[in-house]
Protein backbone atom coordinates (compact mmCIF):
# COMPACT_ATOMS: atom_id res chain seq x y z
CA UNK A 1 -8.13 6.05 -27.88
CA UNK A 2 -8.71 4.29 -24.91
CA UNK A 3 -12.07 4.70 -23.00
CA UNK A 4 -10.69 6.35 -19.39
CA UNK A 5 -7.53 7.19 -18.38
CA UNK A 6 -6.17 8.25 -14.94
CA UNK A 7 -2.38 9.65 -16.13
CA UNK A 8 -1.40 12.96 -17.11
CA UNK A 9 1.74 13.81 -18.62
CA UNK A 10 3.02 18.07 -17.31
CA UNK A 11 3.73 20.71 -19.38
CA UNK A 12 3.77 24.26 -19.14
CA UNK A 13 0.50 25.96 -19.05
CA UNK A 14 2.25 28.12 -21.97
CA UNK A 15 3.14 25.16 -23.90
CA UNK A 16 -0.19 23.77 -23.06
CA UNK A 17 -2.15 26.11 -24.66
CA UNK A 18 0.59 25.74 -27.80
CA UNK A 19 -0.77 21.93 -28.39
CA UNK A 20 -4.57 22.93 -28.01
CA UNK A 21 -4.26 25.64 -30.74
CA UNK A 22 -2.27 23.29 -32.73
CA UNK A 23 0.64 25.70 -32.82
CA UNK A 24 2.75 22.44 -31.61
CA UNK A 25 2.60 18.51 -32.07
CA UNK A 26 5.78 17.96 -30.55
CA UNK A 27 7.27 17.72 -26.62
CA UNK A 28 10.54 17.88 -25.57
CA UNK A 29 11.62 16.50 -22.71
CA UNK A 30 14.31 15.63 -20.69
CA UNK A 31 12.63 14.41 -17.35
CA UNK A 32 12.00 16.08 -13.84
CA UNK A 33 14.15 15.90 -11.20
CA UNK A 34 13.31 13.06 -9.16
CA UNK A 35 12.20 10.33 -12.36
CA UNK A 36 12.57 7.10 -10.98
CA UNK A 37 15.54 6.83 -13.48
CA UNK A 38 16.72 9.99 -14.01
CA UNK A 39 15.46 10.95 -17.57
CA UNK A 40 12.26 11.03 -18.96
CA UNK A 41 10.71 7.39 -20.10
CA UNK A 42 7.23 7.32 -21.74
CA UNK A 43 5.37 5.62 -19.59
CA UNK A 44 1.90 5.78 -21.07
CA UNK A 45 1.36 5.95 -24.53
CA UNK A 46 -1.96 8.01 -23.74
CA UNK A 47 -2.54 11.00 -21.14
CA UNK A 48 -4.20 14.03 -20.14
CA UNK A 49 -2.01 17.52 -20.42
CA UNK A 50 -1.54 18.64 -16.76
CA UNK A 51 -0.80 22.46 -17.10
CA UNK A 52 2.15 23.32 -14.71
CA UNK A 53 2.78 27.25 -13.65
CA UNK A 54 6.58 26.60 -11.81
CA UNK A 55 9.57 26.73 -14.19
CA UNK A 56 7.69 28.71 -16.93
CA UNK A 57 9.41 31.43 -17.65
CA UNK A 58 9.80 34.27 -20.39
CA UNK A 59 12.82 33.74 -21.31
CA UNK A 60 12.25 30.03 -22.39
CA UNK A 61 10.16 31.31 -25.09
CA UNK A 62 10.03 32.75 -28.25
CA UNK A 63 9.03 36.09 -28.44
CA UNK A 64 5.94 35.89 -30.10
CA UNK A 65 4.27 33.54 -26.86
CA UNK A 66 5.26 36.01 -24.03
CA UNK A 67 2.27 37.73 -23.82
CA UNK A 68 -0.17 34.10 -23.80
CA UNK A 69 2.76 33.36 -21.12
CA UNK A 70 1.60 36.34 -19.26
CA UNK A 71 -2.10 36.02 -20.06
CA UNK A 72 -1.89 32.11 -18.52
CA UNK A 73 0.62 33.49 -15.25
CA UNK A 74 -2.30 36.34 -14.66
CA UNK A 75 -5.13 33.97 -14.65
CA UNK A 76 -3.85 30.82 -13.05
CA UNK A 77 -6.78 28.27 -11.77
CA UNK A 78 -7.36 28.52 -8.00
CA UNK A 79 -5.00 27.80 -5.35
CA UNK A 80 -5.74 23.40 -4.99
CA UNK A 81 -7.57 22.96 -8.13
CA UNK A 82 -6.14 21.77 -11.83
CA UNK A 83 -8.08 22.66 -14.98
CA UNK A 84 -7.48 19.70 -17.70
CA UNK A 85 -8.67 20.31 -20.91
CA UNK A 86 -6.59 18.54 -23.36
CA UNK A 87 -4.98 15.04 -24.13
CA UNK A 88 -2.52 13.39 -25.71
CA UNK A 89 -2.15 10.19 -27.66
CA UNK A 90 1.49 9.67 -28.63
CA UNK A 91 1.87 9.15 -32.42
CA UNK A 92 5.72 8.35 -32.58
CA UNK A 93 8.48 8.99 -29.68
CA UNK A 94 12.27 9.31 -30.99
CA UNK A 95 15.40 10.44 -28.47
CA UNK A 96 18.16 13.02 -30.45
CA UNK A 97 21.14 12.94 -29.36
CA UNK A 98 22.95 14.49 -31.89
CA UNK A 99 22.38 19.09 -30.98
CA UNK A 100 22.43 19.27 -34.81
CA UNK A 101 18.99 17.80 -35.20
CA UNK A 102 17.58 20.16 -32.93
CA UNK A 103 17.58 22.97 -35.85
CA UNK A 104 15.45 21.27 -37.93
CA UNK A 105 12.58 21.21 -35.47
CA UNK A 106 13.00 24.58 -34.49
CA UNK A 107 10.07 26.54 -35.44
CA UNK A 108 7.89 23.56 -34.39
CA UNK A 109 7.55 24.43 -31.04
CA UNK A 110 7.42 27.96 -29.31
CA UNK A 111 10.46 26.88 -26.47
CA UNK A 112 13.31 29.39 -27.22
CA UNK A 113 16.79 28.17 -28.56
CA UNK A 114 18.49 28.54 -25.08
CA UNK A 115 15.63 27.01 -23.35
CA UNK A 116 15.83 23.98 -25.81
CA UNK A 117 19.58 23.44 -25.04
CA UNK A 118 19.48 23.78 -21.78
CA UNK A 119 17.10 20.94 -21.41
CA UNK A 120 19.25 18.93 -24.32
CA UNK A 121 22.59 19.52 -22.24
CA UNK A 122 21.68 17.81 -19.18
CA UNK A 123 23.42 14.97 -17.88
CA UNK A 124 22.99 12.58 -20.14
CA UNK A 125 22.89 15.21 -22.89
CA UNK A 126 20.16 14.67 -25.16
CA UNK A 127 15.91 15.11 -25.92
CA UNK A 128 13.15 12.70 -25.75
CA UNK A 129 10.67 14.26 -28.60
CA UNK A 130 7.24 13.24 -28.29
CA UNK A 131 4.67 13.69 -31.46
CA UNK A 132 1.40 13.82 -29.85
CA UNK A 133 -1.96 14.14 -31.49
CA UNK A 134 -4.29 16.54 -28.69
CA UNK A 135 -7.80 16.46 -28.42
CA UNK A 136 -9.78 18.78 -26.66
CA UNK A 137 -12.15 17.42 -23.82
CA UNK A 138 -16.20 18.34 -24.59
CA UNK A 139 -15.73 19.91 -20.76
CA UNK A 140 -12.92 20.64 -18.76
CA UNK A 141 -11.68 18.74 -15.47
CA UNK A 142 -11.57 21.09 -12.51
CA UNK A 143 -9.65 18.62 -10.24
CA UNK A 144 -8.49 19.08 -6.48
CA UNK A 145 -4.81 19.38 -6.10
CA UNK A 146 -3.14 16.13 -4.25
CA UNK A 147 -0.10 15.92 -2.75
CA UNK A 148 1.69 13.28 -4.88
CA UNK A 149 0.64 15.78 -8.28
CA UNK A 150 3.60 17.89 -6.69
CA UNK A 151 7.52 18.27 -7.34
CA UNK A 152 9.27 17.95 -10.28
CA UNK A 153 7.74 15.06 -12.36
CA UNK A 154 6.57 14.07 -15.46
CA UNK A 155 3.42 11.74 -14.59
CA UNK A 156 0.72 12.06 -12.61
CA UNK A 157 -1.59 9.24 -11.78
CA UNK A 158 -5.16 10.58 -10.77
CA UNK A 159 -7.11 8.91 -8.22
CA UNK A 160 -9.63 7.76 -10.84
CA UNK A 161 -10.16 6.93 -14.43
CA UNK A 162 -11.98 9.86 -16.45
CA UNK A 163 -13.74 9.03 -19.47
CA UNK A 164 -12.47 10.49 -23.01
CA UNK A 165 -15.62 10.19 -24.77
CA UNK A 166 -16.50 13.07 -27.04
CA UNK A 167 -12.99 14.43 -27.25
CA UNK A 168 -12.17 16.10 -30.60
CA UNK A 169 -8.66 16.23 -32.50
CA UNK A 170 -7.60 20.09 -32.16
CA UNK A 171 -5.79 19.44 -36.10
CA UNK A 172 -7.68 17.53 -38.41
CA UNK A 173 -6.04 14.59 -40.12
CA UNK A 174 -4.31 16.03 -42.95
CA UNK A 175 -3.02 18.76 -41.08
CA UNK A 176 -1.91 16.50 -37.77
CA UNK A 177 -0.02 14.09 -40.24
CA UNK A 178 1.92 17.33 -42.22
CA UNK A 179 3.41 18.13 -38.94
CA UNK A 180 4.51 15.05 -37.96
CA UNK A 181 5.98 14.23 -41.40
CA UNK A 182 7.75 17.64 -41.30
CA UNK A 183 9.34 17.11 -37.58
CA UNK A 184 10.22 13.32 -38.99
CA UNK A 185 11.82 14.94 -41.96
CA UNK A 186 13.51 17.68 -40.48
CA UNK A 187 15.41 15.17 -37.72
CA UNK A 188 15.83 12.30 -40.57
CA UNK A 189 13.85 9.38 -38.47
């Protein structure tokens, strides 16, 4: 893990909290709208989760999340400020192209079946999946809002490096590596 980092990688705030109970390893993503090329590209292999409340939405998830959906719309940090807790060290990146491999990863994530196509049917249809191992931070960042965090992106470069000293795995190794081998399985990488 490197010593500081000053990316962050978004996700839903719902999705968020999926990775730091270690309900989720994986991401799936397609890109945001104005990538430099037009899909999403892993830029950096290590990040901080940036929790995003636009585009969340109920009916992008299974059932069983909507009410930590509501819990995180209720209680979203103040207006200007972003609470980072988590981060992510990429473990192994794959793209699927094929909509048939997107069954076997199904109950690894809590993103509903339509929400899951409609991200894998843009133009150029397919997913980017992303196993990540999370750690939790030993204290959160409570970070001022800039304007180049905004719009519909994937990274976010901070204005400085933060340390990542003292962060703990939220799965343990045994556990971390079972998921991963079962989403590696399940799409036959």
């Amino acid at each position: 893990m490197l010593a500081k980092n000053r990316f962050a990688l978004k996700e839903w705030a719902v999705v968020e909290s999926a990775l730091s109970r270690g309900r989720q390893v994986l991401l799936l993503r397609h890109g945001g709208l104005i990538e430099k090329t037009g899909h999403f590209n892993i830029e950096h292999r290590e990040f901080y989760i940036y929790p995003t409340y636009v585009h969340q939405q109920r009916k992008g998830i299974i059932p069983e999340w909507t009410s930590e959906l509501k819990i995180k719309l209720a209680a979203p940090p103040p207006e200007g400020v972003v609470v980072i807790s988590h981060y992510g060290v990429v473990h192994d990146a794959f793209r699927i192209s094929d909509p048939g491999q997107l069954h076997g990863i199904s109950g690894c994530h809590i993103l509903n079946e339509q929400e899951v196509l409609r991200r894998f049917n843009r133009t150029p249809p397919g997913l980017c999946v992303i196993i990540v191992r999370v750690f939790r931070l030993p204290e959160p960042l409570r970070l001022p809002v800039r304007a180049h965090y905004a719009g519909c992106r994937s990274w976010v470069e901070f204005d400085v490096e933060f340390p990542t000293a003292g962060c703990q795995p939220v799965l343990d190794d045994p556990a971390f590596q079972f998921e991963a081998h079962r989403i590696l399985a399940a799409t036959a990488q």
